[in-house]
N, C-alpha and C. Protein backbone atom coordinates (compact mmCIF):
# COMPACT_ATOMS: atom_id res chain seq x y z
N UNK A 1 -5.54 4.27 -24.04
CA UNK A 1 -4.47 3.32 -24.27
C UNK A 1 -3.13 3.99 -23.97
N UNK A 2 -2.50 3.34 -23.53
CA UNK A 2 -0.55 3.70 -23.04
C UNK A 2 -0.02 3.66 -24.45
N UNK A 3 0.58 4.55 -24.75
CA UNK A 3 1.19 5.00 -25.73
C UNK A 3 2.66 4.42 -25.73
N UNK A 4 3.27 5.22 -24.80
CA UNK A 4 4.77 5.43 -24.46
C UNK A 4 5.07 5.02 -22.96
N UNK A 5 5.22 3.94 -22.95
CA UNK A 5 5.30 3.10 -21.41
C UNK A 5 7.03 3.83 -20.70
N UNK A 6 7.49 5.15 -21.64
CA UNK A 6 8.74 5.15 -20.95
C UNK A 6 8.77 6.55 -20.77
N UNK A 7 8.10 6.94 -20.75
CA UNK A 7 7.19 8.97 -20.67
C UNK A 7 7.52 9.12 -19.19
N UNK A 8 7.19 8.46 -18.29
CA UNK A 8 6.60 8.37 -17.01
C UNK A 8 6.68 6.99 -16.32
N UNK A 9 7.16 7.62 -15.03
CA UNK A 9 7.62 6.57 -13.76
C UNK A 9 7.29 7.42 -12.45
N UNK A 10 6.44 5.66 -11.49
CA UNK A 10 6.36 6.38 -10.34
C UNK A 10 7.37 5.20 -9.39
N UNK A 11 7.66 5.94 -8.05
CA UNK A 11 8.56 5.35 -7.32
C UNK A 11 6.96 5.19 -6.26
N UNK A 12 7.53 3.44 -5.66
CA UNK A 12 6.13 3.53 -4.73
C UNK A 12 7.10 3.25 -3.23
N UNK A 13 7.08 3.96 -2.13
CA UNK A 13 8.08 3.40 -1.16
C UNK A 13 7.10 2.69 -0.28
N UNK A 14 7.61 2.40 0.75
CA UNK A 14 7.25 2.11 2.11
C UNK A 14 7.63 1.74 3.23
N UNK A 15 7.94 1.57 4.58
CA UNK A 15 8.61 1.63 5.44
C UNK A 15 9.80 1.07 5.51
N UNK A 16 10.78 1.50 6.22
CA UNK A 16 12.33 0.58 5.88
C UNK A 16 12.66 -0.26 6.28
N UNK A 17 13.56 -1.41 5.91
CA UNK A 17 13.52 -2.63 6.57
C UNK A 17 14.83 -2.22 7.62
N UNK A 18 15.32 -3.43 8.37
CA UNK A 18 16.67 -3.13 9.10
C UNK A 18 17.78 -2.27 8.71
N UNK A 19 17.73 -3.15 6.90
CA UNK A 19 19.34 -2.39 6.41
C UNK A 19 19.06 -0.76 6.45
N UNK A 20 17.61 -0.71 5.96
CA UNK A 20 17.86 0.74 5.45
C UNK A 20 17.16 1.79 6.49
N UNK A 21 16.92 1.18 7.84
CA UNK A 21 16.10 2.25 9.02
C UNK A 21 17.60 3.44 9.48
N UNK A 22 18.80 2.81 9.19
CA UNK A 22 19.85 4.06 10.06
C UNK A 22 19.76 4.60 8.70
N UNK A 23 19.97 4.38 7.72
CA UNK A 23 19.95 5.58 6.69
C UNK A 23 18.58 6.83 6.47
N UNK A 24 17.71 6.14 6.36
CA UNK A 24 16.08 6.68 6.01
C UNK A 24 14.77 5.88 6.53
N UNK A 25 13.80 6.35 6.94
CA UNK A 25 12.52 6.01 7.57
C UNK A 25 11.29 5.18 6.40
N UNK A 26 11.72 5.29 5.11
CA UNK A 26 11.45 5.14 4.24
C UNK A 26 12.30 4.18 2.89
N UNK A 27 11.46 3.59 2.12
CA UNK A 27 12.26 3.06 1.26
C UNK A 27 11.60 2.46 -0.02
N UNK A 28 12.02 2.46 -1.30
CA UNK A 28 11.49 2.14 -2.48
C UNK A 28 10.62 0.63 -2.21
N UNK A 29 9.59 0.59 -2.98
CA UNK A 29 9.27 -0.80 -3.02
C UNK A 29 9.97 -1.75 -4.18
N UNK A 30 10.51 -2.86 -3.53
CA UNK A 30 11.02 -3.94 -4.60
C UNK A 30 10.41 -4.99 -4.38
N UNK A 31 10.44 -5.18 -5.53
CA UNK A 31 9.73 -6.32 -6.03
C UNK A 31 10.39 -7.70 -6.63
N UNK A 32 10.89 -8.86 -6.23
CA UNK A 32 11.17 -9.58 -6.55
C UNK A 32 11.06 -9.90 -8.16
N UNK A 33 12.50 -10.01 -8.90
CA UNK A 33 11.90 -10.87 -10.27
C UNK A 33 10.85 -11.73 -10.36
N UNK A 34 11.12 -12.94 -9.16
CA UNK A 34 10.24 -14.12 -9.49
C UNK A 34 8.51 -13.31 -9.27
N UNK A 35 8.24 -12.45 -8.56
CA UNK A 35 7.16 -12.20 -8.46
C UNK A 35 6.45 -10.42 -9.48
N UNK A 36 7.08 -10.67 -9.87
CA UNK A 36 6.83 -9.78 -11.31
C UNK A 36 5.29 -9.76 -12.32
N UNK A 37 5.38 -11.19 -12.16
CA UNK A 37 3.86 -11.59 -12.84
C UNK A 37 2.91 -11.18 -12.01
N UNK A 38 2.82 -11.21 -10.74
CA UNK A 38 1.83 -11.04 -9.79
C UNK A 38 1.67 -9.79 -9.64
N UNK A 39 2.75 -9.34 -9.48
CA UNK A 39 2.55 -7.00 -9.36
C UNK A 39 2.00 -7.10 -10.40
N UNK A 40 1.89 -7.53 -11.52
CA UNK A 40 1.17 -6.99 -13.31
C UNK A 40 -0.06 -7.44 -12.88
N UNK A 41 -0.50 -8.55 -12.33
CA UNK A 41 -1.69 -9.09 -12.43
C UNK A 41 -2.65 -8.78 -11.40
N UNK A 42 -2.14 -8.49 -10.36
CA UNK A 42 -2.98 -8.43 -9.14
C UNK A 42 -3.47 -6.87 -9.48
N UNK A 43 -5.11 -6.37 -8.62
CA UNK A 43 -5.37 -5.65 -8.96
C UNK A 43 -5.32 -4.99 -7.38
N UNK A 44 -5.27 -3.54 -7.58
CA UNK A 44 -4.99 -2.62 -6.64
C UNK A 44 -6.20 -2.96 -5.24
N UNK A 45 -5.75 -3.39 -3.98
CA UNK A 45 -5.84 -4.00 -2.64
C UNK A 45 -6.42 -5.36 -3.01
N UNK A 46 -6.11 -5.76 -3.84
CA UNK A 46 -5.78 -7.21 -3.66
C UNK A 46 -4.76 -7.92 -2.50
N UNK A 47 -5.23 -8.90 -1.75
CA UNK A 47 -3.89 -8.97 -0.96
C UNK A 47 -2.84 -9.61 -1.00
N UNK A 48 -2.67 -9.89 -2.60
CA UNK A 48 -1.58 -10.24 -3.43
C UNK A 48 -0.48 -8.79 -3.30
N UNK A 49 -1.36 -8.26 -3.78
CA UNK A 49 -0.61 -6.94 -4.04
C UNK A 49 -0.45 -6.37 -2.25
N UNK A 50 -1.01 -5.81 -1.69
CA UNK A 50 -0.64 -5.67 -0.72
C UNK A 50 1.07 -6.34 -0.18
N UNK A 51 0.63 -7.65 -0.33
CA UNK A 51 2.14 -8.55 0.19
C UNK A 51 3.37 -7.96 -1.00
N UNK A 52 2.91 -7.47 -1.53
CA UNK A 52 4.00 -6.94 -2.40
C UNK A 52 4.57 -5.50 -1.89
N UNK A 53 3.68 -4.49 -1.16
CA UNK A 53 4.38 -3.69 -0.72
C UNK A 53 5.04 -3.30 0.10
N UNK A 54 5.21 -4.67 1.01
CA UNK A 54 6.31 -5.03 2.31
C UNK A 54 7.56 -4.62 1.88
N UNK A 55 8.12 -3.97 2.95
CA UNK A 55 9.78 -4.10 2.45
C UNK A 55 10.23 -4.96 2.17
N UNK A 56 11.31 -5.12 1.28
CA UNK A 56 12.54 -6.42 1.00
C UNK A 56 13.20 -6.83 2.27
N UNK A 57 13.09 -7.99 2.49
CA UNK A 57 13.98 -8.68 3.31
C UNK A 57 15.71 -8.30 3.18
N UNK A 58 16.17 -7.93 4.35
CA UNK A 58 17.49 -7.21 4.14
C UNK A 58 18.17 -7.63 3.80
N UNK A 59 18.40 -9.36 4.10
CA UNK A 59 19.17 -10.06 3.31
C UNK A 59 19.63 -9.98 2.48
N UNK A 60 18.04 -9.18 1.53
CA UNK A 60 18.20 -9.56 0.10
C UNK A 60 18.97 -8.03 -0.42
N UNK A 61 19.56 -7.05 0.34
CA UNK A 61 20.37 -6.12 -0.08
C UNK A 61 21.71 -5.77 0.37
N UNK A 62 22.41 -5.09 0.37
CA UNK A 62 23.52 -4.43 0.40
C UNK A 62 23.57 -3.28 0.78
N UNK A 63 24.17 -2.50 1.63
CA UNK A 63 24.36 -1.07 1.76
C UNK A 63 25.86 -0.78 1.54
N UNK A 64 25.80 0.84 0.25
CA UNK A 64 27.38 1.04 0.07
C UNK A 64 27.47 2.57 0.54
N UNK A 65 28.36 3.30 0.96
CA UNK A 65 28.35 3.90 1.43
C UNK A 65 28.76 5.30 0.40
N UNK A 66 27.91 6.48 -0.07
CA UNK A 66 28.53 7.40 -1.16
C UNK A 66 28.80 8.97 -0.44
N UNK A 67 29.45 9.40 -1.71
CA UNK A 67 29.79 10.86 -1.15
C UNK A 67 28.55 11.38 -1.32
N UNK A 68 28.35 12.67 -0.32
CA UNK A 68 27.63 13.46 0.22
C UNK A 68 27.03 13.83 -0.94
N UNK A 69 28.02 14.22 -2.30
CA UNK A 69 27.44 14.59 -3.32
C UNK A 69 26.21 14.46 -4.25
N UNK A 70 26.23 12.99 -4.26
CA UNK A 70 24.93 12.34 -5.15
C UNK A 70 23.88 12.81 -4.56
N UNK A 71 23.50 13.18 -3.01
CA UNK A 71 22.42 13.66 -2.48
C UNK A 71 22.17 15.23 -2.84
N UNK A 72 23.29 15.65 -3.91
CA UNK A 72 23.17 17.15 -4.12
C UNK A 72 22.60 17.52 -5.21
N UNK A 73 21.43 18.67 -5.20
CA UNK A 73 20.82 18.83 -6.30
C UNK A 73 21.85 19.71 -7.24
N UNK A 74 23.22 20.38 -6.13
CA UNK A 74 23.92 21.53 -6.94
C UNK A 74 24.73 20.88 -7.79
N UNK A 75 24.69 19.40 -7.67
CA UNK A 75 25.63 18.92 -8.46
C UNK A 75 25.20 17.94 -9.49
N UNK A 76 25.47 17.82 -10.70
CA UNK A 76 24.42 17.78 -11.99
C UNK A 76 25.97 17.27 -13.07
N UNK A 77 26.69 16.49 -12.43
CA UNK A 77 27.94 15.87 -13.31
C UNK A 77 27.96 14.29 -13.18
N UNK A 78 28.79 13.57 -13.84
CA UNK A 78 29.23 12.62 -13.85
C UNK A 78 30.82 12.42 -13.53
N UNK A 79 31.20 13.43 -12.75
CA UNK A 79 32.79 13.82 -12.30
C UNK A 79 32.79 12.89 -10.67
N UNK A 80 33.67 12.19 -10.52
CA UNK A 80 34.50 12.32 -9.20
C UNK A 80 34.12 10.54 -8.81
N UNK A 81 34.21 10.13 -7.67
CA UNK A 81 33.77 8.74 -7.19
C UNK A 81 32.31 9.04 -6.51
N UNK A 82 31.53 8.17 -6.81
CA UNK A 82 30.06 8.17 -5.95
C UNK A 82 30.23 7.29 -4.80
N UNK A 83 31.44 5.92 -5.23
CA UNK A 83 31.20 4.93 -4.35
C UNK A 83 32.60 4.80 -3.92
């Protein structure tokens, strides 16, 4: 039994859509609110689930542009502008 549902997190990516191919080759999977019930329910290669690990439609994001910094492991503050 899951104890502590907040112990542990995995990030699941998969290929990038338009917005995010000039930044990275790769990209988190999102998951729609409305389809929330279905990631819980569907079971692993279901092809419910499958359709869930498509990239997001770009539409549905934004790209902002940050300092170099946030990508830095040497830097470990909450000092300066990110965005």
């Amino acid at each position: 039994m899951w104890r502590d549902p907040l112990s542990t997190c995995t990030i699941l990516t998969t290929r990038a859509n338009e917005l995010m191919e000039p930044i990275h080759h790769r990209m988190p999977v999102i998951v729609p609110r409305e389809l929330h019930a279905v990631w819980w329910e569907a079971a692993s290669g279901d092809p419910e689930m499958t359709a869930l690990m498509e990239p997001l439609a770009s539409g549905s994001m934004t790209a902002h542009p940050v300092e170099p910094r946030v990508d830095s492991p040497a830097v470990d503050d909450t000092q300066g502008t990110l965005f």
